[in-house]
N, C-alpha and C. Protein backbone atom coordinates (compact mmCIF):
# COMPACT_ATOMS: atom_id res chain seq x y z
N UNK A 1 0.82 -1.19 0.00
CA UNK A 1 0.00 0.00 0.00
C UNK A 1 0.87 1.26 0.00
N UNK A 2 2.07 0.89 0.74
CA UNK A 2 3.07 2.48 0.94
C UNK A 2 3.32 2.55 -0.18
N UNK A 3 4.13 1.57 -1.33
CA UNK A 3 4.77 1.36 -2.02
C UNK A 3 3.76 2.02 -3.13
N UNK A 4 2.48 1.79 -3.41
CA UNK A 4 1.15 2.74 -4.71
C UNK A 4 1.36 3.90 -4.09
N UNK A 5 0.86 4.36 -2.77
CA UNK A 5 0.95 5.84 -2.69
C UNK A 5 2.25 6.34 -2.82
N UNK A 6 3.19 5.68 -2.78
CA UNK A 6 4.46 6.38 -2.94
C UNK A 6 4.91 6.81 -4.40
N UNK A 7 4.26 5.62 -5.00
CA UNK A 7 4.37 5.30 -6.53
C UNK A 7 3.29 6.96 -7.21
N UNK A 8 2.08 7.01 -6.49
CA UNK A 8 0.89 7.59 -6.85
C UNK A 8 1.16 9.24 -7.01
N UNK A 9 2.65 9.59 -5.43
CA UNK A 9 2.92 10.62 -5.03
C UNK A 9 4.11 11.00 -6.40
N UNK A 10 4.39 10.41 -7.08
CA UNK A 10 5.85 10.61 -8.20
C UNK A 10 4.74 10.90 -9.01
N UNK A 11 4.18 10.18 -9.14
CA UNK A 11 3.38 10.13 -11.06
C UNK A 11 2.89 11.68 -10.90
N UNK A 12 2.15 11.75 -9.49
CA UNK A 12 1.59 13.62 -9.49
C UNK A 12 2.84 14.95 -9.72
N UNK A 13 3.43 14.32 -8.68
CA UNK A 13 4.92 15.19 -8.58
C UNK A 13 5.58 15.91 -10.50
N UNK A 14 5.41 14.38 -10.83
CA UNK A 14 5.99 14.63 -12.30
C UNK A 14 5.20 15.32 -13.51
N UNK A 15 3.74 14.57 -13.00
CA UNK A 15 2.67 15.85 -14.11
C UNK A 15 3.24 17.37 -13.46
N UNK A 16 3.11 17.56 -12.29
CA UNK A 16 2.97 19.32 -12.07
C UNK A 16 4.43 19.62 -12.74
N UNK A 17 5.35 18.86 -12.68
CA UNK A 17 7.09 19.30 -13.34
C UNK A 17 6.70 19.60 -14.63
N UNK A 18 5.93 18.25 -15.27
CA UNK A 18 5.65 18.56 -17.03
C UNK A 18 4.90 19.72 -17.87
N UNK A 19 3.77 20.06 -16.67
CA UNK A 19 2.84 20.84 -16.91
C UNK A 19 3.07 22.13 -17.68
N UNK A 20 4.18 22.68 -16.50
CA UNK A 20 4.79 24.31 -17.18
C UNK A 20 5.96 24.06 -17.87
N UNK A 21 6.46 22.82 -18.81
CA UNK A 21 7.08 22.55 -19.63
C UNK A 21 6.45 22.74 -21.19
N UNK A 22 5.10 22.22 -20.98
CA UNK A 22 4.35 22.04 -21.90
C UNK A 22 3.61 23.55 -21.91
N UNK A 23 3.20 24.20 -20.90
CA UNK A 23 2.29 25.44 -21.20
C UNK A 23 3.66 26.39 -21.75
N UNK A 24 4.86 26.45 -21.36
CA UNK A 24 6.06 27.36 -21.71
C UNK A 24 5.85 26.86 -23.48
N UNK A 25 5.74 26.10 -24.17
CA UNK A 25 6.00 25.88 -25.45
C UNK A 25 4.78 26.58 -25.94
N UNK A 26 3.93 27.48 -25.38
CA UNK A 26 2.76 28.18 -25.86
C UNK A 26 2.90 29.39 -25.79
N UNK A 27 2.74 30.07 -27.12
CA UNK A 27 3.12 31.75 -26.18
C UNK A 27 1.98 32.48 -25.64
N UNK A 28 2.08 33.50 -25.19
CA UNK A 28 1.85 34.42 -24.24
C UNK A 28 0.39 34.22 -24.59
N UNK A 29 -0.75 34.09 -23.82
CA UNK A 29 -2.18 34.56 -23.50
C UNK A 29 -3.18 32.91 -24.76
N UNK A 30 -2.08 31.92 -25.15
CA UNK A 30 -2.83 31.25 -26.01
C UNK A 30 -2.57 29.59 -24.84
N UNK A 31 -4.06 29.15 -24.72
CA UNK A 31 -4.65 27.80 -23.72
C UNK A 31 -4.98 26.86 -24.59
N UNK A 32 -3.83 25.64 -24.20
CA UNK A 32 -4.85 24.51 -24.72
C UNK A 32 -6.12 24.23 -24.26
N UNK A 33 -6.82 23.66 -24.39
CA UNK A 33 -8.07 23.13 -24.33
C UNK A 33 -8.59 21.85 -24.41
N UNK A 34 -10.18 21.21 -24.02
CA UNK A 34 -9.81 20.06 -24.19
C UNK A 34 -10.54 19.00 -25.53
N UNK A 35 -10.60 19.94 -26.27
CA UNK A 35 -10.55 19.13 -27.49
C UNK A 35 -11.85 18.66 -28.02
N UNK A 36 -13.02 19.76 -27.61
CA UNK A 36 -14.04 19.42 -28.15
C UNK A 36 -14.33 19.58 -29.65
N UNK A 37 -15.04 18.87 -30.08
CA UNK A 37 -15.37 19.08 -31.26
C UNK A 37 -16.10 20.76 -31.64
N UNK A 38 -15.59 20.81 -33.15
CA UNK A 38 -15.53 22.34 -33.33
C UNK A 38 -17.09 22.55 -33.49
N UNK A 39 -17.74 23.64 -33.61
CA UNK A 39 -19.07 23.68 -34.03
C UNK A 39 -19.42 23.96 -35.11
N UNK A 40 -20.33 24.06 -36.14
CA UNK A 40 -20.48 24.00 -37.46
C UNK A 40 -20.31 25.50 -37.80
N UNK A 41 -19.61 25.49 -38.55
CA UNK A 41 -19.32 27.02 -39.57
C UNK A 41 -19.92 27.16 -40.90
N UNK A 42 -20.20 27.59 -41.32
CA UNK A 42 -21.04 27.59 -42.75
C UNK A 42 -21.05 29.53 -43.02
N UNK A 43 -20.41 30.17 -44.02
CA UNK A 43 -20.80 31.14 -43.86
C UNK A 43 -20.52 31.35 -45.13
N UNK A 44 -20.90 32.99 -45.24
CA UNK A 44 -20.62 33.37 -46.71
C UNK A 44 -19.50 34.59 -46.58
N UNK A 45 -18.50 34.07 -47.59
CA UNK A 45 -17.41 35.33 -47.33
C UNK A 45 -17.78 37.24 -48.05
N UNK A 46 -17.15 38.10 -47.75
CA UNK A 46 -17.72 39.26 -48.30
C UNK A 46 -17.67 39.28 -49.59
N UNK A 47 -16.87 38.58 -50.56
CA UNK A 47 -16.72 37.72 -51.99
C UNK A 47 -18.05 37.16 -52.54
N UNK A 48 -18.81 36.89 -51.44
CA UNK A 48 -20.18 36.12 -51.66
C UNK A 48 -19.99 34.47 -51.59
N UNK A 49 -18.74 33.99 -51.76
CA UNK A 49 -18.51 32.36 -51.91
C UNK A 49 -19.05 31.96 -50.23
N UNK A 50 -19.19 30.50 -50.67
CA UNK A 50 -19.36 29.70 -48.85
C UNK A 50 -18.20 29.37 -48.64
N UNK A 51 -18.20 29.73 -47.34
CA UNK A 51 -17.11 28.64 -46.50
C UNK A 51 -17.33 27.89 -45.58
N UNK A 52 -17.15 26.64 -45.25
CA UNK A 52 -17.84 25.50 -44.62
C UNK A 52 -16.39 25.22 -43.96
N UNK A 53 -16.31 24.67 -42.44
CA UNK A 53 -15.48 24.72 -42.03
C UNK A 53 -15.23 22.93 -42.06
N UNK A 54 -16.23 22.22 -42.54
CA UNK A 54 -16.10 20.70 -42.33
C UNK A 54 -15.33 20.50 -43.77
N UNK A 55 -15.38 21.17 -44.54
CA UNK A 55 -14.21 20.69 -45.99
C UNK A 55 -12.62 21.16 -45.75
N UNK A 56 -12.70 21.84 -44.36
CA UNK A 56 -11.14 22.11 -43.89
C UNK A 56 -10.57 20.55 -43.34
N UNK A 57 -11.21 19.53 -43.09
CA UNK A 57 -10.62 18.42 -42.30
C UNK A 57 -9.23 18.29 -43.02
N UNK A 58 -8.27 17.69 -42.32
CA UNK A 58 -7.20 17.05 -43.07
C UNK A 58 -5.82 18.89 -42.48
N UNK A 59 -6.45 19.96 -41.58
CA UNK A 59 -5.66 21.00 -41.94
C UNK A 59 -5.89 21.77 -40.56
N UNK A 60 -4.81 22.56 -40.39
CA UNK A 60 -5.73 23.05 -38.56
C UNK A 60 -5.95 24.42 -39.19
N UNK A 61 -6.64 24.84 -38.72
CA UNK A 61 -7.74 26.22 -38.88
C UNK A 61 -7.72 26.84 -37.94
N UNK A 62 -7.49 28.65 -38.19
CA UNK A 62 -7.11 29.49 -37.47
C UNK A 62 -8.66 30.14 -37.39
N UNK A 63 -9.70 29.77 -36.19
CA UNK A 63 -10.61 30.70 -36.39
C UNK A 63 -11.14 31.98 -35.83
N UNK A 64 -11.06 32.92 -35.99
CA UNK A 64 -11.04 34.48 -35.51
C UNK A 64 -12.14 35.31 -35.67
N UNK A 65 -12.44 35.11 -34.62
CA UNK A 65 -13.88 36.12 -34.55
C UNK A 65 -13.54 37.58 -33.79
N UNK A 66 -14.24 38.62 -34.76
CA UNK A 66 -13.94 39.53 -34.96
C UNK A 66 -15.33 40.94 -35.10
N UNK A 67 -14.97 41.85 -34.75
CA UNK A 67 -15.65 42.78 -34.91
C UNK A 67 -15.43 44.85 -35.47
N UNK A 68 -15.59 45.68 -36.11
CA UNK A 68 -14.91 46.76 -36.02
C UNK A 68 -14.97 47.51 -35.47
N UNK A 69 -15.75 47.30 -34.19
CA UNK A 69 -16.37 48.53 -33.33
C UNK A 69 -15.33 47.76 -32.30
N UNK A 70 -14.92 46.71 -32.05
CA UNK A 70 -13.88 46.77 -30.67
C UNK A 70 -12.05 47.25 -31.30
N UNK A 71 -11.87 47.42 -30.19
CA UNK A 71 -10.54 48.38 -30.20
C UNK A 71 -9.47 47.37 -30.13
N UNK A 72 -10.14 46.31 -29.67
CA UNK A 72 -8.42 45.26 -29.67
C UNK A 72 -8.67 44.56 -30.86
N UNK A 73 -9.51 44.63 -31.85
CA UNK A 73 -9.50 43.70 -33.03
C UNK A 73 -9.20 45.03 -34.10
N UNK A 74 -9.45 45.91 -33.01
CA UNK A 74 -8.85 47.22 -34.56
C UNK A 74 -7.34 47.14 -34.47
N UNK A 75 -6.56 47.14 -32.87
CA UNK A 75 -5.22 47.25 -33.37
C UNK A 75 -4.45 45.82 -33.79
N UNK A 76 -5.09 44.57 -33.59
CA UNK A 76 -4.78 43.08 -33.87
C UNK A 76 -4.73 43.16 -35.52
N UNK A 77 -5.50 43.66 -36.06
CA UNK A 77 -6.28 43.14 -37.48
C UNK A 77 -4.52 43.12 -38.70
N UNK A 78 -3.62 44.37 -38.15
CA UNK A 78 -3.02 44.49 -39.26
C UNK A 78 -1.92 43.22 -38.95
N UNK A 79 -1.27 42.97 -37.58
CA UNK A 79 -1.19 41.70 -36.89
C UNK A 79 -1.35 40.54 -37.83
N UNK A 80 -2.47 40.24 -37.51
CA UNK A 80 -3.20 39.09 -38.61
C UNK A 80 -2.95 39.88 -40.21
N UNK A 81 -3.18 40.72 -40.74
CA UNK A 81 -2.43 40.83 -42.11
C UNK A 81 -1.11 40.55 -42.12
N UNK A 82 -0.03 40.35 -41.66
CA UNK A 82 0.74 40.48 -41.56
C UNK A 82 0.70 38.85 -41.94
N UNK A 83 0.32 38.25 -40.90
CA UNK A 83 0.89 36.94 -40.54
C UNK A 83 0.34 35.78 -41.53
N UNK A 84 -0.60 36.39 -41.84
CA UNK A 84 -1.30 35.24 -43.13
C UNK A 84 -0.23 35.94 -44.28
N UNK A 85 0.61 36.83 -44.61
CA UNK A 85 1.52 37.01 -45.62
C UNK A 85 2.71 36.23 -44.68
N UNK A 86 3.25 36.06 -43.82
CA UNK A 86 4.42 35.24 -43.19
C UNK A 86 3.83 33.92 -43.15
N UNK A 87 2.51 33.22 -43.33
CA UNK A 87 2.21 32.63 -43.43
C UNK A 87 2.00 31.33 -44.57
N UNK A 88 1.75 32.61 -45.83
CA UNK A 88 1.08 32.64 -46.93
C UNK A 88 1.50 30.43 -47.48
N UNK A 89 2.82 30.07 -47.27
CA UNK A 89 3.07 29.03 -47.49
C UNK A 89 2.68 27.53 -46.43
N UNK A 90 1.92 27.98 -45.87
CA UNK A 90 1.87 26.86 -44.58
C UNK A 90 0.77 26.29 -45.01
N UNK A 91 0.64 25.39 -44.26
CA UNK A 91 -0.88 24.57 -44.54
C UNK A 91 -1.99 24.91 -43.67
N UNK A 92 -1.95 25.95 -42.98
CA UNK A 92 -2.73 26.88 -41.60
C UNK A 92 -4.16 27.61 -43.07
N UNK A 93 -5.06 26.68 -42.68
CA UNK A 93 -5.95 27.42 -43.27
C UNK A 93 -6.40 28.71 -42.06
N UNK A 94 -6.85 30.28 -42.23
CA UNK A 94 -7.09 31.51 -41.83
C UNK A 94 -8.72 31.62 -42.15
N UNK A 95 -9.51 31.95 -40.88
CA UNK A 95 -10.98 31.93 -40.85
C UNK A 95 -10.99 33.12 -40.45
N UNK A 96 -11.58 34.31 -40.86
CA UNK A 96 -12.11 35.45 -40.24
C UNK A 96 -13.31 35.81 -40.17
N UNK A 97 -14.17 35.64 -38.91
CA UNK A 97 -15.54 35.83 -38.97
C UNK A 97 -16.11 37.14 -38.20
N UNK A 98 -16.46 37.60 -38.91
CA UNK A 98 -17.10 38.90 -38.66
C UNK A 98 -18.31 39.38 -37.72
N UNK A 99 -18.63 39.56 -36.79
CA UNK A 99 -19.45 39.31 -35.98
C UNK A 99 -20.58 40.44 -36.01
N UNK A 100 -22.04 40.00 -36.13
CA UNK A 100 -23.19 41.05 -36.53
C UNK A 100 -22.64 42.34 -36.91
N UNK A 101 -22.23 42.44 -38.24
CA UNK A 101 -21.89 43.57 -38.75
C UNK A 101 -22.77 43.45 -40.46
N UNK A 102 -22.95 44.43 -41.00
CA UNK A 102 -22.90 44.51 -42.15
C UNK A 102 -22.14 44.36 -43.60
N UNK A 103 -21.85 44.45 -44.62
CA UNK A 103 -21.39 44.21 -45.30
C UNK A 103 -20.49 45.49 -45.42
N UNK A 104 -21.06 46.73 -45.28
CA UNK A 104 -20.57 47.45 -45.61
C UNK A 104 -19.78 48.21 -44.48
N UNK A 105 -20.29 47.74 -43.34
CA UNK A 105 -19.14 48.30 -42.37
C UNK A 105 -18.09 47.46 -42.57
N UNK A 106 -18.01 46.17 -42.60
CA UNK A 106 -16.93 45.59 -42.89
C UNK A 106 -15.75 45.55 -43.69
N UNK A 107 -16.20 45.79 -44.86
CA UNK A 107 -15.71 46.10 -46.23
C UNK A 107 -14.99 47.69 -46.27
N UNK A 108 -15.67 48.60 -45.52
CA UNK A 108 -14.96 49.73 -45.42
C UNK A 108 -13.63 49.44 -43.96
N UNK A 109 -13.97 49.07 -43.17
CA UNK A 109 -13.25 48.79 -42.30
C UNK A 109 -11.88 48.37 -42.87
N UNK A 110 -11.92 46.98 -43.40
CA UNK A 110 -11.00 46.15 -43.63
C UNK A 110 -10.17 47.12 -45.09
N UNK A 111 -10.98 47.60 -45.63
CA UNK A 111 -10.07 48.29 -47.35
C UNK A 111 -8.85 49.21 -46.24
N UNK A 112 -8.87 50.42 -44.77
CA UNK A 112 -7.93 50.97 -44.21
C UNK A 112 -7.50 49.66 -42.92
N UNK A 113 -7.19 48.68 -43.12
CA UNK A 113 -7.07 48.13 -42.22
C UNK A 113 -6.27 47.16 -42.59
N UNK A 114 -6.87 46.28 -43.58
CA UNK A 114 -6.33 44.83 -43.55
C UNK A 114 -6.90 44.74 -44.96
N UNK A 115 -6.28 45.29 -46.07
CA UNK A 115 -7.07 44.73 -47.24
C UNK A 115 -7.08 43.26 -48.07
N UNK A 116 -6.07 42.68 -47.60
CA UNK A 116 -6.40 41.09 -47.91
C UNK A 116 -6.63 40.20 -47.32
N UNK A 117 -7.78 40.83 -46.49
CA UNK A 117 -8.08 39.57 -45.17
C UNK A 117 -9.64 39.62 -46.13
N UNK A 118 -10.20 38.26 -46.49
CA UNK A 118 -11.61 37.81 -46.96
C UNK A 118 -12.25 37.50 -46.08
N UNK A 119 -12.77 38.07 -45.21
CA UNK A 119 -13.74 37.79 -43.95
C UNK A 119 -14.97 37.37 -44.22
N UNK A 120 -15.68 36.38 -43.43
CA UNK A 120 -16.75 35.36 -43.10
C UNK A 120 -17.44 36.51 -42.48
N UNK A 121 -18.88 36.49 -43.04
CA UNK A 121 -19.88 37.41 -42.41
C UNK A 121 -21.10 36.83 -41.66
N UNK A 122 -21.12 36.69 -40.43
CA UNK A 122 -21.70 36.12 -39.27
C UNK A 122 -22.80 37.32 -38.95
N UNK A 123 -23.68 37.90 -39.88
CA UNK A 123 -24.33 39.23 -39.76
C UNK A 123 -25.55 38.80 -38.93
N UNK A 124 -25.67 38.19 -39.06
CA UNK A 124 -27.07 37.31 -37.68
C UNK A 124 -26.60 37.11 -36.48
N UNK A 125 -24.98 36.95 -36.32
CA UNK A 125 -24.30 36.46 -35.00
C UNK A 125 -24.20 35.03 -34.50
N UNK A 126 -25.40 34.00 -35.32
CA UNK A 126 -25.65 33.02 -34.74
C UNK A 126 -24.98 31.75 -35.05
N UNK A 127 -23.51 31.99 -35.71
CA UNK A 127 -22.61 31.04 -35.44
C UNK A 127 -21.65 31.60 -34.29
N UNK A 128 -21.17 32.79 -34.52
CA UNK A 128 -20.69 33.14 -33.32
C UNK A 128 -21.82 32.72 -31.80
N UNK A 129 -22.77 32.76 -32.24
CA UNK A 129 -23.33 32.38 -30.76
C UNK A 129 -22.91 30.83 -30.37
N UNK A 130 -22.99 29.88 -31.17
CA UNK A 130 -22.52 28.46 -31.18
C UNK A 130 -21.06 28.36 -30.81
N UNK A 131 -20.72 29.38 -31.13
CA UNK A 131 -18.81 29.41 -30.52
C UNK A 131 -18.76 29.86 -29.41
N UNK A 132 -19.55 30.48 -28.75
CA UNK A 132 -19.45 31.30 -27.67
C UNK A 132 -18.53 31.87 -27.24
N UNK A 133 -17.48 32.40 -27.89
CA UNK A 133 -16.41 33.59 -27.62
C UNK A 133 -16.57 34.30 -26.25
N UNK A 134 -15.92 34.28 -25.33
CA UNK A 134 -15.74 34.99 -24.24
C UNK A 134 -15.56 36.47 -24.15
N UNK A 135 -15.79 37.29 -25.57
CA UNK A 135 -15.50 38.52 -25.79
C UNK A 135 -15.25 38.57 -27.10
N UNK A 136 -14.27 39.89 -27.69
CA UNK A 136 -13.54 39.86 -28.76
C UNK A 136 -12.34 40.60 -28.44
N UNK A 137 -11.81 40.29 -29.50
CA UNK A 137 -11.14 38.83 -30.38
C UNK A 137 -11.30 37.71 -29.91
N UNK A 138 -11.63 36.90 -30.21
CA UNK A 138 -11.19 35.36 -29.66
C UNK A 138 -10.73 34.35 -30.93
N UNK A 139 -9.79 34.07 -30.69
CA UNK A 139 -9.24 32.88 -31.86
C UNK A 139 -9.36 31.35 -31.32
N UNK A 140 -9.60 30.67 -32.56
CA UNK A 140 -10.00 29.17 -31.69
C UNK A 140 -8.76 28.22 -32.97
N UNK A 141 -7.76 27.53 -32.20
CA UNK A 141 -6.90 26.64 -33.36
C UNK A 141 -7.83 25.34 -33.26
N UNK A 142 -7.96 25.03 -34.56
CA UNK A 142 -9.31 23.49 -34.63
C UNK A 142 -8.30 22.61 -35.52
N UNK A 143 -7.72 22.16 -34.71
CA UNK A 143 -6.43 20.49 -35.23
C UNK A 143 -7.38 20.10 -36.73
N UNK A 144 -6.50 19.06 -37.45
CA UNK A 144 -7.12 18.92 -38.37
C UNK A 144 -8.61 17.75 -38.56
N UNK A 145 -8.63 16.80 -37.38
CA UNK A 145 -9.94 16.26 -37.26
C UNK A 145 -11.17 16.94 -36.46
N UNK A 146 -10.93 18.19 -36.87
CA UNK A 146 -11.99 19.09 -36.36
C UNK A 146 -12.58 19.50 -35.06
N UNK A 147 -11.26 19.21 -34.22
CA UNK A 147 -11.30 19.79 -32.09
C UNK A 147 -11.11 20.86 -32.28
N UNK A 148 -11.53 21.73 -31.58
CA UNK A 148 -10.27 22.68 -30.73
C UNK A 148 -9.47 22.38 -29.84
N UNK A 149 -8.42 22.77 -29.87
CA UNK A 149 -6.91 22.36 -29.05
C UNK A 149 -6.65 23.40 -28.79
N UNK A 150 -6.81 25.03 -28.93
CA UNK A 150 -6.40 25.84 -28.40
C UNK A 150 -7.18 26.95 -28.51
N UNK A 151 -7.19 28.05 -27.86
CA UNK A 151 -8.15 29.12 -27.91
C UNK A 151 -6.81 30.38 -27.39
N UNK A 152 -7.21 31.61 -27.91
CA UNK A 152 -6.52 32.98 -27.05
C UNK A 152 -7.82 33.59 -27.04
N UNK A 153 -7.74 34.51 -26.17
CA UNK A 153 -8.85 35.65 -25.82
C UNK A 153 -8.32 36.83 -25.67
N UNK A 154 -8.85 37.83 -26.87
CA UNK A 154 -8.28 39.07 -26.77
C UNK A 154 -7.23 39.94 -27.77
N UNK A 155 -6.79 40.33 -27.63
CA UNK A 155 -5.91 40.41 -28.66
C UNK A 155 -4.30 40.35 -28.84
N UNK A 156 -3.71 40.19 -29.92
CA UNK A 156 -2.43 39.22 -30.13
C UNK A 156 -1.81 40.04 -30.99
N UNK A 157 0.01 40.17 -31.18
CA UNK A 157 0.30 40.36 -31.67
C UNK A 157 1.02 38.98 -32.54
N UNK A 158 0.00 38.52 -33.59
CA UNK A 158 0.36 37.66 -34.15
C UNK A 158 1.27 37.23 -35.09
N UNK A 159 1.68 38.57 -35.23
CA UNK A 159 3.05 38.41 -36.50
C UNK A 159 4.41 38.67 -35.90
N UNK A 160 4.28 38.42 -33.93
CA UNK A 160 5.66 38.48 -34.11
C UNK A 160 6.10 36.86 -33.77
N UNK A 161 7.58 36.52 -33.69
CA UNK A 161 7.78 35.21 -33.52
C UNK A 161 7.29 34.38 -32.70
N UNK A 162 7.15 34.40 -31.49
CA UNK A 162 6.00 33.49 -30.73
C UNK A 162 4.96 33.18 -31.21
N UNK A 163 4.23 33.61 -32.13
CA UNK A 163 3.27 33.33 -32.15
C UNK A 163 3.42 32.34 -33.86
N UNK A 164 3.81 33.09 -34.38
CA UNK A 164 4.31 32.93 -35.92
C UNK A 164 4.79 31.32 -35.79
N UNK A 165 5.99 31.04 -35.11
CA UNK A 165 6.70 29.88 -34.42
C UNK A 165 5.76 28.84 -34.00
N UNK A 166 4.70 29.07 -33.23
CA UNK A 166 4.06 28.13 -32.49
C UNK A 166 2.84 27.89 -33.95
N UNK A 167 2.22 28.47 -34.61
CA UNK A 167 1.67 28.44 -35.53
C UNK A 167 2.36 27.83 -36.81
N UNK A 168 3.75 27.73 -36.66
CA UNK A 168 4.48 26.98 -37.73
C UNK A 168 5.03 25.39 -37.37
N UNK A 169 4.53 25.21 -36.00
CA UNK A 169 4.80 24.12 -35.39
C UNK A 169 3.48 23.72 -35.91
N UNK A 170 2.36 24.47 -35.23
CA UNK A 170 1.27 23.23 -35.59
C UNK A 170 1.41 22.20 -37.02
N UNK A 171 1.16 23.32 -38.05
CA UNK A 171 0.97 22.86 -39.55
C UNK A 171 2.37 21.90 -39.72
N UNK A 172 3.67 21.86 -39.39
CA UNK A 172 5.08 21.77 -39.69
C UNK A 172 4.43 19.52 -39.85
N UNK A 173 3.32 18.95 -39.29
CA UNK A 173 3.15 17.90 -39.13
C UNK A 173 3.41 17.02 -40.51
């Protein structure tokens, strides 16, 4: 009996050692998670095409919900332009969903902002409601059999190396 709890007291000892081994390989403000399945995306981009997030399988998906009336997705946005061009070669498919906005706030927004970001227009809100975002920005990484494995809340400077790095690890599989 000494000999399991003694055994029981290492195995714990050694998760809490591993723990901040494994959260240190994450940068700043981004949580794994535990891997629920993603929720259905279906939207139409400001292009007018669909995007369906279930024909992404096989690829991890960056998904970013977004708005132009908050202030941390106004100074994030050029961030994310940035990084889908440092990106541009990876296998990281880039989701930008637009949250109850119009077409045309959007579209003006993004032309001084981020002009080659093709944003997903969620103008009803009610996929963002199925994601339930804790605020905005919120980004959700969805592995390629369609979990989430990671989430940030808030906003990121995504184009500098931490983040760039850990985002070139995922896809690097």
């Amino acid at each position: 009996m000494k000999r399991r709890l003694l055994l029981l007291g290492c195995c714990v000892a050694l998760g809490h050692l591993a723990w901040p081994a494994a959260a240190a390989d994450l940068p700043p403000g981004v949580m794994a998670v535990d891997g629920a399945p993603a929720p259905a995306l279906r939207l139409n981009t400001l292009d007018g095409a669909v995007y369906d997030l279930a024909g992404a399988r096989g690829h991890w998906v960056f998904v970013h919900f977004w708005s132009t009336w908050c202030g941390p997705c106004k100074r994030e946005m050029p961030t994310i332009q940035r990084m889908i061009t440092a990106l541009r070669d990876s296998r990281l498919e880039i989701v930008m969903v637009n949250t109850a906005e119009t077409e045309e706030e959007v579209f003006t927004f993004l032309a001084t902002v981020a002009p080659d970001v093709n944003p997903l227009l969620d103008t009803q809100g009610l996929v963002t409601e199925q994601w339930q975002p804790r605020g905005l920005p919120a980004t959700f990484l969805v592995d390629p059999m369609g979990r989430i494995r990671y989430q940030a809340l808030g906003g990121r400077d995504w184009d500098t190396s931490p983040y760039l790095d850990f985002l070139r690890r995922l896809t690097a599989d």
